[in-house]
Protein backbone atom coordinates (compact mmCIF):
# COMPACT_ATOMS: atom_id res chain seq x y z
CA UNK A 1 -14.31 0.89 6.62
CA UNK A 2 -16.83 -0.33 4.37
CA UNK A 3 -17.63 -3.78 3.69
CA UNK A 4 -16.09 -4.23 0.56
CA UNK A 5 -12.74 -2.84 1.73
CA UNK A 6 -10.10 -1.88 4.59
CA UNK A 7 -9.81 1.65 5.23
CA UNK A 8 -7.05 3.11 7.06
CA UNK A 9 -6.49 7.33 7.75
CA UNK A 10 -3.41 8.55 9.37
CA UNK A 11 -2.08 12.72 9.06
CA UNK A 12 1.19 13.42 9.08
CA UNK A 13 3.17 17.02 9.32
CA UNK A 14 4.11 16.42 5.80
CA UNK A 15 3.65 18.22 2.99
CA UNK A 16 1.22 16.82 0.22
CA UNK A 17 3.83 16.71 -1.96
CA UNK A 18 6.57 14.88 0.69
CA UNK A 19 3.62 12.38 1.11
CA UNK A 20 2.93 10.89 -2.67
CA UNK A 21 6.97 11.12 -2.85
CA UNK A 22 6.84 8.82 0.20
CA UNK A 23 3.86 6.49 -0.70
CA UNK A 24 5.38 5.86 -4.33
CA UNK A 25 8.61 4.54 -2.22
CA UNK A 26 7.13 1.09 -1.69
CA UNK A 27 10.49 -0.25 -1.13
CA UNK A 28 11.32 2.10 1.13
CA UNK A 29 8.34 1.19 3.79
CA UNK A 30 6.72 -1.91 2.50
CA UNK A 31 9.06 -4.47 1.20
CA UNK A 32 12.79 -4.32 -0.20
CA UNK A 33 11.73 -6.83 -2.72
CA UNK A 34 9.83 -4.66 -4.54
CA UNK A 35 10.69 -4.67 -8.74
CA UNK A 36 9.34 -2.39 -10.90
CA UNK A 37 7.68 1.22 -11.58
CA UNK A 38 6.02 2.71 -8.63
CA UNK A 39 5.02 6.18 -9.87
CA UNK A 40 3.97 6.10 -13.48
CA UNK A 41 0.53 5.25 -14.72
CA UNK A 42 0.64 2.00 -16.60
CA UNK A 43 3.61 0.61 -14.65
CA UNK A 44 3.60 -2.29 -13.14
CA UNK A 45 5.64 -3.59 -10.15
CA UNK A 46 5.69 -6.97 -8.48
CA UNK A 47 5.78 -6.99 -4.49
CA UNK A 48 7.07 -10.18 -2.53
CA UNK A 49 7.85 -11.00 1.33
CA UNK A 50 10.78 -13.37 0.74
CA UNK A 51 8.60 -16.47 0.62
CA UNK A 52 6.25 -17.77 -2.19
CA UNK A 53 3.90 -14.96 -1.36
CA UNK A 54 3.68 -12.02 -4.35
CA UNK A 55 1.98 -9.55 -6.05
CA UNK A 56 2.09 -7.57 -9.25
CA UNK A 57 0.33 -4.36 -9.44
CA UNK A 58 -0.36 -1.92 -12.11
CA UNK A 59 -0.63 1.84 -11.80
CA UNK A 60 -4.48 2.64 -12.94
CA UNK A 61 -4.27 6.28 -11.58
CA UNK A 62 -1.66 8.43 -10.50
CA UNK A 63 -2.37 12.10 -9.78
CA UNK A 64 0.27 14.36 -7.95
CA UNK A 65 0.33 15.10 -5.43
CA UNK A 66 -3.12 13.64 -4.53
CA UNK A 67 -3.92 10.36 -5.89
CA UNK A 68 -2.58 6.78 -6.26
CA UNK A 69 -4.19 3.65 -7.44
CA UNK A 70 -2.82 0.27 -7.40
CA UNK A 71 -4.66 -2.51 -9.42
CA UNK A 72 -3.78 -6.18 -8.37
CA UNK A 73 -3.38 -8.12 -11.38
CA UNK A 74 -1.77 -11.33 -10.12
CA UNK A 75 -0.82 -12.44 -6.39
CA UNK A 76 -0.16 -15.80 -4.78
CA UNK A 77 -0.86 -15.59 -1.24
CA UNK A 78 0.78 -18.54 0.02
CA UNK A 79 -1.09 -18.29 3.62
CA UNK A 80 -4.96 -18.87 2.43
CA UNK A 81 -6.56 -21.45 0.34
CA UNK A 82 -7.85 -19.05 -2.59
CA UNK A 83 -4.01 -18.25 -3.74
CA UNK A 84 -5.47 -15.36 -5.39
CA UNK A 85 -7.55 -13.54 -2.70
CA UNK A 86 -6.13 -9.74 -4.04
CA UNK A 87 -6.32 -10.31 -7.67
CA UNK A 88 -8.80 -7.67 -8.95
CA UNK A 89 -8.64 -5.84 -6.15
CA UNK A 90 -7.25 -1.91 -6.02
CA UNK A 91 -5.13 -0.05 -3.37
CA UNK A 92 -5.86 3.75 -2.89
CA UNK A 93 -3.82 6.42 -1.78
CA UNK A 94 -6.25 9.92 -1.16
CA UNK A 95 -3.83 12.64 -0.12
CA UNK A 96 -5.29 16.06 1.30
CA UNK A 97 -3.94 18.89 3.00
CA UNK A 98 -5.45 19.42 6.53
CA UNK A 99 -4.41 21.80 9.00
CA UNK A 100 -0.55 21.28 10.45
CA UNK A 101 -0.10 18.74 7.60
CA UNK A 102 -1.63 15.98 5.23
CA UNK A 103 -4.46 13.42 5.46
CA UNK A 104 -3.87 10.37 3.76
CA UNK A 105 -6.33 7.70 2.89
CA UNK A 106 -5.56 4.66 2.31
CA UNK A 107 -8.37 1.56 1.28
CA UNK A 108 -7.90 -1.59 -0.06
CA UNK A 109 -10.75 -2.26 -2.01
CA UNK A 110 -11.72 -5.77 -2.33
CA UNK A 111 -10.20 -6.83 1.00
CA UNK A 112 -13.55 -7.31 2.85
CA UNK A 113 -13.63 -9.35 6.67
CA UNK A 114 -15.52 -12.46 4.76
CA UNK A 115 -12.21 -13.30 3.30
CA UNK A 116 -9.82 -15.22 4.32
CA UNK A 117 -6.75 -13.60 4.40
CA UNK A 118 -8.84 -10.75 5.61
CA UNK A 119 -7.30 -10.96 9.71
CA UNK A 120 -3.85 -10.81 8.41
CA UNK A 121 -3.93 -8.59 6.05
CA UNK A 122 -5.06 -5.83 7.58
CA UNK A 123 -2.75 -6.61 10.89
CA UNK A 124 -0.21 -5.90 8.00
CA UNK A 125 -1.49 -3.07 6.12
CA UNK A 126 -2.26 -0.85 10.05
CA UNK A 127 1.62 -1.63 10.55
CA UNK A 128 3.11 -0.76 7.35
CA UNK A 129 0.75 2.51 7.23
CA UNK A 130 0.08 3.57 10.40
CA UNK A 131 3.95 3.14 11.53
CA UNK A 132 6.28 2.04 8.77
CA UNK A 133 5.28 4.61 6.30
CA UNK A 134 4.80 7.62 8.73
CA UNK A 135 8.03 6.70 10.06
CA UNK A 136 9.51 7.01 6.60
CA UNK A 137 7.84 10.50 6.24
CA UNK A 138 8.41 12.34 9.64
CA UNK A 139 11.95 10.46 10.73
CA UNK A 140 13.61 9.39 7.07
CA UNK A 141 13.44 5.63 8.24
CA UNK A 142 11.25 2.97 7.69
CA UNK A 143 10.34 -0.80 8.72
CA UNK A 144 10.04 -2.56 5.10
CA UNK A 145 10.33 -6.35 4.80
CA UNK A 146 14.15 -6.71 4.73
CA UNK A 147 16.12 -8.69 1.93
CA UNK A 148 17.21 -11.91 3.93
């Protein structure tokens, strides 16, 4: 981890390939109230938890099977004063091969431990990608935030 962002590596027995299939699945292991395109440069999908908390992302990079940037263009985190704590900040995906399966990066850049939200967040982000995504990847099940 840097300290300008939150980095998080996991490896998996997964193929390179299974992996960016997986991670472009945001509803699958994140939230099912994700809307939108998930696996197309210059999409744009909006992410909420049920509440008034959301976010809407854009695809700035998306390079199979090794490469996936999110851009935050708008949020409302309902939980901090500064509403807007993730707008202009990016979510990356590095995928690599390693030996007996895949490396995958992940960093939120922009979510530094001088903000706010900074506690929570990444409580969040080490469950949804050190369980709820390799869950999805080795086992075909996931832990997303459920429709009510």
């Amino acid at each position: 981890m840097s300290d300008n962002s939150l980095t998080i590596d996991i490896v998996v027995p997964n193929t390179p390939e299974e992996v960016f299939e997986g991670v472009t699945n945001v509803d699958k292991w994140w939230s099912e109230g994700i809307e939108g395109e998930t696996a197309s440069v210059g999409g744009e999908f909006t992410f909420t938890d049920f509440t008034d908390l959301w976010c809407r992302f854009r695809l700035t990079e998306v390079t199979p099977p090794q490469r996936i940037v999110w851009q935050v263009v708008d949020s409302r985190l309902d939980f901090v004063e500064d509403h807007t704590e993730w707008t202009g900040t990016q979510v990356i995906f590095d995928i690599t091969t390693t030996p007996g399966g895949t490396s995958l990066r992940f960093t939120h850049e922009g979510l530094r431990p001088t903000v706010e939200c900074y506690e929570a967040c990444s409580r969040g982000w080490d469950f949804y990608i050190n369980r709820s995504l390799p869950n999805l990847l080795t086992a075909g099940t996931a832990d997303p935030i459920r429709k009510p």
